[in-house]
Protein backbone atom coordinates (compact mmCIF):
# COMPACT_ATOMS: atom_id res chain seq x y z
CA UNK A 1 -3.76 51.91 -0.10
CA UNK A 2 -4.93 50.13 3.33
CA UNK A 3 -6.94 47.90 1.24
CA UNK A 4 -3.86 46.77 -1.27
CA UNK A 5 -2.41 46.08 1.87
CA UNK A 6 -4.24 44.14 3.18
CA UNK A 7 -5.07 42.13 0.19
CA UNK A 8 -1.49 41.60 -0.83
CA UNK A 9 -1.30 40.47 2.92
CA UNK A 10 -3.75 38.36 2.45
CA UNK A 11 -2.38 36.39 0.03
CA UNK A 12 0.86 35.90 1.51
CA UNK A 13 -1.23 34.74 4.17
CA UNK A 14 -3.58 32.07 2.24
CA UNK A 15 0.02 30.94 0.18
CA UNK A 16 1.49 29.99 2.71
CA UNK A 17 -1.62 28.09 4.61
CA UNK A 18 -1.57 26.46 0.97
CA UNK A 19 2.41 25.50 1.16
CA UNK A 20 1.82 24.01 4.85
CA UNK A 21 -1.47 21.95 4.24
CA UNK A 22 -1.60 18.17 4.10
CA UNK A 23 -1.59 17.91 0.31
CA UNK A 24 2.15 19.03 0.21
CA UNK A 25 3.80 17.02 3.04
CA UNK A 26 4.63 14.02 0.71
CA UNK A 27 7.91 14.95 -1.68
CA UNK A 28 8.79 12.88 -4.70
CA UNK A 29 12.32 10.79 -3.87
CA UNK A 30 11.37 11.32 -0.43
CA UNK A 31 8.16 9.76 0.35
CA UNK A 32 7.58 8.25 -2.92
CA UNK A 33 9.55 7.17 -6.17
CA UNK A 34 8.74 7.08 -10.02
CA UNK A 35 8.35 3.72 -11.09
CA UNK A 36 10.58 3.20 -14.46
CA UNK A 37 8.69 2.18 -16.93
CA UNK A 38 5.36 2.81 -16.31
CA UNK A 39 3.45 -0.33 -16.07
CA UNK A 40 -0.07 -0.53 -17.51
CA UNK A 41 -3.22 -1.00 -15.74
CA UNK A 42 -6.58 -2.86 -15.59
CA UNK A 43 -8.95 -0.43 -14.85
CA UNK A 44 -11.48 1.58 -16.72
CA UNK A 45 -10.65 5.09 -17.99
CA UNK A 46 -11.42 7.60 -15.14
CA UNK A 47 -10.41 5.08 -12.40
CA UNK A 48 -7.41 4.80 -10.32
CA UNK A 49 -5.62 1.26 -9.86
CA UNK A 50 -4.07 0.86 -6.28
CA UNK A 51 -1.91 -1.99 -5.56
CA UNK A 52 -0.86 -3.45 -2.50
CA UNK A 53 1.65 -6.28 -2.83
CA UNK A 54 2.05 -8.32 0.22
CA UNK A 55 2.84 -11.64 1.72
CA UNK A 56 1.01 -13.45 3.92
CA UNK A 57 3.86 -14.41 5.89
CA UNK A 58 4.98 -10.64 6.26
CA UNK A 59 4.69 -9.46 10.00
CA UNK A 60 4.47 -5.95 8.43
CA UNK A 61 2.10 -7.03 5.88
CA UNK A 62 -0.29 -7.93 9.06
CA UNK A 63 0.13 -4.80 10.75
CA UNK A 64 -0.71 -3.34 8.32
CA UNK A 65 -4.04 -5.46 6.54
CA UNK A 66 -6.39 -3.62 9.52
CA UNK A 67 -5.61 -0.22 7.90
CA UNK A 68 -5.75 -1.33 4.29
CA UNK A 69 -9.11 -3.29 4.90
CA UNK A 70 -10.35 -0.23 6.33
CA UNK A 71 -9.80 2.18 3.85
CA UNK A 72 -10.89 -0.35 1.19
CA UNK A 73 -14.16 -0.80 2.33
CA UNK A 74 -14.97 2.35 3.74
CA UNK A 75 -11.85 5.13 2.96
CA UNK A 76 -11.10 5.28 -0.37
CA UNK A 77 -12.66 6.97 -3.03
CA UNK A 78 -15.20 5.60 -5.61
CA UNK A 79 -12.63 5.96 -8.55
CA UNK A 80 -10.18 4.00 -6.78
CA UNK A 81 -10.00 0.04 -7.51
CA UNK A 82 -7.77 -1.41 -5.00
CA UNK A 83 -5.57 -4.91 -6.12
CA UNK A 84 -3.70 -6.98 -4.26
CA UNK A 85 -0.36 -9.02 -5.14
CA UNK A 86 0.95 -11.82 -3.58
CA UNK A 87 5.02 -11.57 -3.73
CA UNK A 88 6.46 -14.24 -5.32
CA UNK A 89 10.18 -14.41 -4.50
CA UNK A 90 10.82 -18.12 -2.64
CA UNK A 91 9.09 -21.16 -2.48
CA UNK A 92 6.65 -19.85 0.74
CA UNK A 93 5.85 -17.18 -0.63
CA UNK A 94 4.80 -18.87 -3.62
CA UNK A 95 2.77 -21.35 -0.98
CA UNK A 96 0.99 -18.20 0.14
CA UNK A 97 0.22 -16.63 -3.19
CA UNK A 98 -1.13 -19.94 -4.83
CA UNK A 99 -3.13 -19.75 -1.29
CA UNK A 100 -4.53 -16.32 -1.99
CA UNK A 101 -5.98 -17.15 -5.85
CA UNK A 102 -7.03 -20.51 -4.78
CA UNK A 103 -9.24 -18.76 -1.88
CA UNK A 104 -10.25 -16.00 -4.46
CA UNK A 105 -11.27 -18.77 -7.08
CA UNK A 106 -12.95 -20.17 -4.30
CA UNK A 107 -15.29 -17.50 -4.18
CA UNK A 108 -14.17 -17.26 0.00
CA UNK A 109 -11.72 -13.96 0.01
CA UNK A 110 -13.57 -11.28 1.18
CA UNK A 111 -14.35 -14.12 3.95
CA UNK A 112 -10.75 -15.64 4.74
CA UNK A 113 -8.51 -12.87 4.00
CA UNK A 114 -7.88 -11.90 7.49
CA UNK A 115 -8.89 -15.25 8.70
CA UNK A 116 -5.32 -16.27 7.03
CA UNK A 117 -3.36 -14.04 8.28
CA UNK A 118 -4.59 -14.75 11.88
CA UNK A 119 -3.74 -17.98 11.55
CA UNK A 120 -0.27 -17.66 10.66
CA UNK A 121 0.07 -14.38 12.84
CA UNK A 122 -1.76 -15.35 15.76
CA UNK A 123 -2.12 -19.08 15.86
CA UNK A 124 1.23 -19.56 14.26
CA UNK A 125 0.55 -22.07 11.92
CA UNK A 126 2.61 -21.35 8.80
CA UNK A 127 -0.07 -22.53 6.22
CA UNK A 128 2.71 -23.96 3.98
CA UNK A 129 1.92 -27.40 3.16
CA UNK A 130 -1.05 -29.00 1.22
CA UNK A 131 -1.97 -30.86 4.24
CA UNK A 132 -2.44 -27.83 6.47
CA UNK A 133 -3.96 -25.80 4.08
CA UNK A 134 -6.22 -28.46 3.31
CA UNK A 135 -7.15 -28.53 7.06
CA UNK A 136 -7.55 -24.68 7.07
CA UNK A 137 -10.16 -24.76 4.48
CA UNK A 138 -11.79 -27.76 6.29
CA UNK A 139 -12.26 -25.75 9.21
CA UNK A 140 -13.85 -23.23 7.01
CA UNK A 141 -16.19 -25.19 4.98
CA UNK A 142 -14.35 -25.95 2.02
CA UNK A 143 -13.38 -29.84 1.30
CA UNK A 144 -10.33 -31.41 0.34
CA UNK A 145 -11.54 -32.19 -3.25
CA UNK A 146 -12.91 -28.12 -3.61
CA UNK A 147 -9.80 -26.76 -2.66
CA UNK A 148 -7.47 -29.13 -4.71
CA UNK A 149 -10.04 -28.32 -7.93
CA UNK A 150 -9.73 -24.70 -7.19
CA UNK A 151 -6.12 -25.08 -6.36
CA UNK A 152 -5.17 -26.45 -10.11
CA UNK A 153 -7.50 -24.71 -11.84
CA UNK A 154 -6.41 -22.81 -14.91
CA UNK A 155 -7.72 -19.33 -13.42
CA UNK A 156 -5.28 -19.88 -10.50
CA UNK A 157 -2.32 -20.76 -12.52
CA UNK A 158 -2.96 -17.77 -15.09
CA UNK A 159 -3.07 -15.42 -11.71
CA UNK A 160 -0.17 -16.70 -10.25
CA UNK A 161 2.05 -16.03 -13.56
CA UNK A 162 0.80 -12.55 -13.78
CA UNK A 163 1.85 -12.01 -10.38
CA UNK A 164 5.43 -13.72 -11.24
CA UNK A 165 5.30 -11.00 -13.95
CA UNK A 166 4.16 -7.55 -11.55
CA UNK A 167 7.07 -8.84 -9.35
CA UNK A 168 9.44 -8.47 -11.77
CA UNK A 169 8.06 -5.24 -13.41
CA UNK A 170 7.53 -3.47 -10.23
CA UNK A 171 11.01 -4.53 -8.95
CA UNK A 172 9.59 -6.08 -5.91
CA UNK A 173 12.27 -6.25 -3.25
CA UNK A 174 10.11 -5.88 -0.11
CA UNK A 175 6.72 -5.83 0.97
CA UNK A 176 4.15 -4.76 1.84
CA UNK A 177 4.63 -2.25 -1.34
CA UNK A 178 1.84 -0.09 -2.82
CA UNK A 179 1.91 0.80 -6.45
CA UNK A 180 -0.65 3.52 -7.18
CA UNK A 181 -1.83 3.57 -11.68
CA UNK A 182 1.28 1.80 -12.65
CA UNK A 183 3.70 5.07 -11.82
CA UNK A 184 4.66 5.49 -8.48
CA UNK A 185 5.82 3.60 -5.63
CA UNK A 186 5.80 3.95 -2.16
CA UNK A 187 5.85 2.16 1.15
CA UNK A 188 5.74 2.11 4.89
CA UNK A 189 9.05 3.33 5.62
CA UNK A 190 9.28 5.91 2.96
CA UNK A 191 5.54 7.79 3.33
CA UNK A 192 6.68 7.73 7.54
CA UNK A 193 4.64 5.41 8.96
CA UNK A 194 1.32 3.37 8.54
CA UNK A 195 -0.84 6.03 8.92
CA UNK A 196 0.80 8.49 6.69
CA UNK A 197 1.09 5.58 3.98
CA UNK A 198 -2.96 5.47 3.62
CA UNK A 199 -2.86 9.37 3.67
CA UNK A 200 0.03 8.98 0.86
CA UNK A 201 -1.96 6.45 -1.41
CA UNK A 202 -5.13 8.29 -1.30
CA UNK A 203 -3.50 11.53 -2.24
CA UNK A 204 -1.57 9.72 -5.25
CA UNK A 205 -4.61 8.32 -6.54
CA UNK A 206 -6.43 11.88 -6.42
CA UNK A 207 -3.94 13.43 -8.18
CA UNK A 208 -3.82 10.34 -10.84
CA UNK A 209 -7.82 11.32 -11.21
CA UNK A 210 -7.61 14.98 -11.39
């Protein structure tokens, strides 16, 4: 009879380790939403897409890039292909997405990413004319008649209407926003802080897998 006891005691014990541990903190409506529809992905079957979009210009956006960046390159899991979005909504943000696929066509991302948003952060230099993006790229090793090739090429204007079109199919409204496999939505403010976001996407994206 002891040893029922204890068993059934047991149990209790281990369910409710199981209903306190950090896999249940995150509630649906809470800390996350349902995004309605669905939206397709682009990744191969048995992978995870997650998707930041974000603005250059965003303070929170910058606060945040040290965190993302670090669990991109050394957090996340192996199933998880991370995307970013530029937001499209006015004519600077537009700027700063055009500047995002132009420095991705230009083969210099990985490289300037964080350079960028230092210099509009940090050095406060808004990066939203040709002229001063031109002299950003100059100061990186990228000429005037690169970054205007790169600038209108086809690839960048085929990116930046695909991003027009996850704007309006992920009902972008404020960033930085993270979309994990086309079906739920979450943010800053609604996971509870920076911190608890990253702990939020990776737990999304493990449940997308399993």
């Amino acid at each position: 009879m002891k040893t029922i006891v204890a068993l059934l005691l047991s149990c209790v014990v281990t369910a409710a380790a199981w209903a306190q541990s950090p896999a249940t903190t995150f509630r649906e409506g809470i800390n996350y939403r349902r995004l309605t529809p669905a939206q397709p992905t682009s990744v191969a079957p048995g992978h995870v897409e997650v998707v930041e979009v974000f603005w250059y210009g965003c303070p929170h956006c910058f606060d945040l890039d040290p965190l993302i960046e670090s669990w991109r390159k050394q957090g996340k899991p192996d199933y998880v292909e991370f995307v970013r979005v530029p937001a499209i909504w006015n004519e600077m943000a537009k700027t700063h997405a055009k500047l995002f696929y132009t420095t991705q066509a230009l083969g210099k991302l990985e490289e300037l990413h964080t350079p960028i948003f230092r210099e509009i952060h940090v050095n406060k230099d808004p990066l939203n004319t040709d002229s001063k993006i031109e002299s950003f790229f100059a100061a990186h090793g990228v000429n005037e008649q690169e970054y205007r090739k790169a600038s209108g090429s086809f690839t960048v204007i085929t990116k930046m209407n695909q991003a027009e079109y996850l704007n309006e199919h992920y009902h972008v409204a404020s960033v930085p926003l993270i979309i994990v496999n086309g079906k739920w939505v979450t943010d800053v403010g609604m996971a509870g802080g920076e911190k608890q976001l990253i702990a939020l996407m990776t737990e999304l994206a493990a449940r997308e897998h399993g």
